[in-house]
Structure formats: structure tokens, C-alpha cells
Protein backbone atom coordinates (compact mmCIF):
# COMPACT_ATOMS: atom_id res chain seq x y z
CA UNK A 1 13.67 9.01 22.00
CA UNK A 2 15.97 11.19 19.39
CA UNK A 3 15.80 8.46 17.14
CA UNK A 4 11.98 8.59 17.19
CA UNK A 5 12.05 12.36 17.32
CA UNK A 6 14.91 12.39 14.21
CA UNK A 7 12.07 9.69 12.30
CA UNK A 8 9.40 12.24 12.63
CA UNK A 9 11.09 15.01 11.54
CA UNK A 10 12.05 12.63 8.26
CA UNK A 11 8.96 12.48 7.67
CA UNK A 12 7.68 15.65 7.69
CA UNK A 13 10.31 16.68 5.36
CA UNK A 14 9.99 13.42 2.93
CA UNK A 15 5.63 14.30 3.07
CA UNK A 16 6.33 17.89 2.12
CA UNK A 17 9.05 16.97 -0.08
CA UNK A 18 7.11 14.67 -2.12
CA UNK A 19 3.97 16.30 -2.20
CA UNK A 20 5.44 19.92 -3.34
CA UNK A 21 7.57 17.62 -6.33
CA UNK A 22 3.78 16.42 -7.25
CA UNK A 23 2.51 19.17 -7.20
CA UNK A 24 4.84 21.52 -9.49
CA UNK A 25 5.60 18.82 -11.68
CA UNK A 26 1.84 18.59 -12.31
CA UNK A 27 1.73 22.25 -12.84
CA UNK A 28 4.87 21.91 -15.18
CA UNK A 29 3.29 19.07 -17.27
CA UNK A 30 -0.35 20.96 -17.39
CA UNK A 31 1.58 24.81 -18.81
CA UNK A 32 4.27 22.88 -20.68
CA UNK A 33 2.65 21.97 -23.67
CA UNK A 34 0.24 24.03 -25.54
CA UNK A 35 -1.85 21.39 -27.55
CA UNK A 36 -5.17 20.87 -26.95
CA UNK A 37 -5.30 17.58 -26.20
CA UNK A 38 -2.45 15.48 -24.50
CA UNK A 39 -1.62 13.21 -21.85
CA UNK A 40 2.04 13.40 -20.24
CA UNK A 41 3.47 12.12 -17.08
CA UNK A 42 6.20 13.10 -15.26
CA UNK A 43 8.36 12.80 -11.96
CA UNK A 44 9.32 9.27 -13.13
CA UNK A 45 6.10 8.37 -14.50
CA UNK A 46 4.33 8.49 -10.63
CA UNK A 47 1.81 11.58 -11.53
CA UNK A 48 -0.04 12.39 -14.78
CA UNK A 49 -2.24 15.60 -16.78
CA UNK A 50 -4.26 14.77 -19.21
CA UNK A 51 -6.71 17.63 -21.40
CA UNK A 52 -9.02 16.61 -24.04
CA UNK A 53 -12.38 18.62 -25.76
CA UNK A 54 -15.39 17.05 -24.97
CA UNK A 55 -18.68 17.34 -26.67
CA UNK A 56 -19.20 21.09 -26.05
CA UNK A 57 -16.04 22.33 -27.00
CA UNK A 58 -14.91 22.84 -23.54
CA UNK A 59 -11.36 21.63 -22.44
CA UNK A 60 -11.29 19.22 -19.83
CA UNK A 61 -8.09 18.40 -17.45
CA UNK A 62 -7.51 15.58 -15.38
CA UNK A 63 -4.73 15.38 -13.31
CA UNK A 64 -3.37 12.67 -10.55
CA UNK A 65 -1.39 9.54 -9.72
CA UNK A 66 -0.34 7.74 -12.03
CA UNK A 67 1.61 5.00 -10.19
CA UNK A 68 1.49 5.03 -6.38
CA UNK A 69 5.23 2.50 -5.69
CA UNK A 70 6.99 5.11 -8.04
CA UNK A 71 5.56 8.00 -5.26
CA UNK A 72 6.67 5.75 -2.47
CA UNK A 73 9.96 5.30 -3.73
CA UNK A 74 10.63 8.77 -4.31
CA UNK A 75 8.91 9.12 -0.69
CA UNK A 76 11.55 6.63 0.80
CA UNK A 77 14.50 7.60 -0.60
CA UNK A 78 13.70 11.34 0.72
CA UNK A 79 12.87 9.68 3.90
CA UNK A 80 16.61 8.07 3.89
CA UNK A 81 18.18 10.81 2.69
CA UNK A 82 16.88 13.42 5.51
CA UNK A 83 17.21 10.67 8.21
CA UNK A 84 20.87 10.15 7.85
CA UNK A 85 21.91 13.66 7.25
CA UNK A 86 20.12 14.77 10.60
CA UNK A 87 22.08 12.06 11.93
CA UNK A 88 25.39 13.02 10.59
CA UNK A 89 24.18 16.79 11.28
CA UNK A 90 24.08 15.67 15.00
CA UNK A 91 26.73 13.64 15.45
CA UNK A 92 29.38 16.27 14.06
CA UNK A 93 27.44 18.63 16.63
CA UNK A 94 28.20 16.42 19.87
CA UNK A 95 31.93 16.19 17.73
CA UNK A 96 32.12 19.70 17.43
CA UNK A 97 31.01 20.28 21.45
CA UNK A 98 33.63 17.87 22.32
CA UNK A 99 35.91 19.17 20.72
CA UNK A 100 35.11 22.84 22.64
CA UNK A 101 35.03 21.01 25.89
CA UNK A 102 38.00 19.18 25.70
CA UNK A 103 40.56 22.45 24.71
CA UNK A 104 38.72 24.38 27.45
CA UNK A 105 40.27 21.78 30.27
């Protein structure tokens, strides 16, 4: 059940993780460059913003995904990542409590 418990909490942290990188590296891309019309990418080419004029002069932005696998792999390896350090997190905790019990005796 820890294990299941230690998945879950991965990924929460690898969802919010991701998501937040999206999202301020689209707000990066959109204020980073001050021509009128451009399309960059960013966070390893996964999301995009894009502005153009159209016919009345007004700017229009579009913003989104630009490749879905390059989102899942930043997704997994944050995934990974959190769900071996809260393993190594707990495992020098039951260390450390061992350690406590054992000079105690």
C-alpha cells in the first residue's frame, strides 16, 4: 500500500510539475518577444505561441501543444524523479529511526 500511496503522490507532483512548466513557459514565449507576428516554441519544443494580425488589424494569439510525447517525457521523468526520492526520503527515515532505537537499548 506505500508503494501505491508513494505512486500517487508522484503523480500529483509530476501533473503539477508539468503543467506549471507549460504554463510559464507559454507566458515566457508570449512576453518574450515584442514583434508582432511570431511563432516560437519552447520547453523542448512540447508547447507553442503563435500572434499574427488578421484582417482588422487586431492581434491574434494562439497558444498550446505542440507535441504531446515531448510533454509525456518531461511528465515521466518528473514522475521518476519524485518517485525515487520519496523512496530514498523514506528509507533514510526508517535508517534514521533505527538508528535512534538501537543506541536507546
Amino acid at each position: 500500500m506505500k508503494i501505491f500511496s508513494t505512486a500517487l503522490a508522484s503523480l500529483i507532483i509530476a501533473f503539477c510539475l508539468t503543467g506549471s512548466a507549460a504554463v510559464l513557459t507559454i507566458l515566457y514565449l508570449a512576453f518574450s518577444n515584442d514583434a508582432e507576428e511570431f511563432k516560437a516554441t519552447g520547453l523542448f519544443d512540447s508547447v507553442f505561441f503563435s500572434s499574427s494580425v488578421n484582417e482588422r488589424n487586431n492581434l491574434d494569439a494562439t497558444f498550446g501543444i505542440n507535441s504531446q510525447l515531448n510533454l509525456f517525457i518531461i511528465f515521466m521523468a518528473l514522475f521518476i524523479f519524485s518517485f525515487v526520492t520519496i523512496l530514498i526520503f523514506r528509507a533514510l527515515t526508517r535508517y534514521k529511526e533505527n538508528l535512534k532505537s538501537s543506541t536507546r537499548e
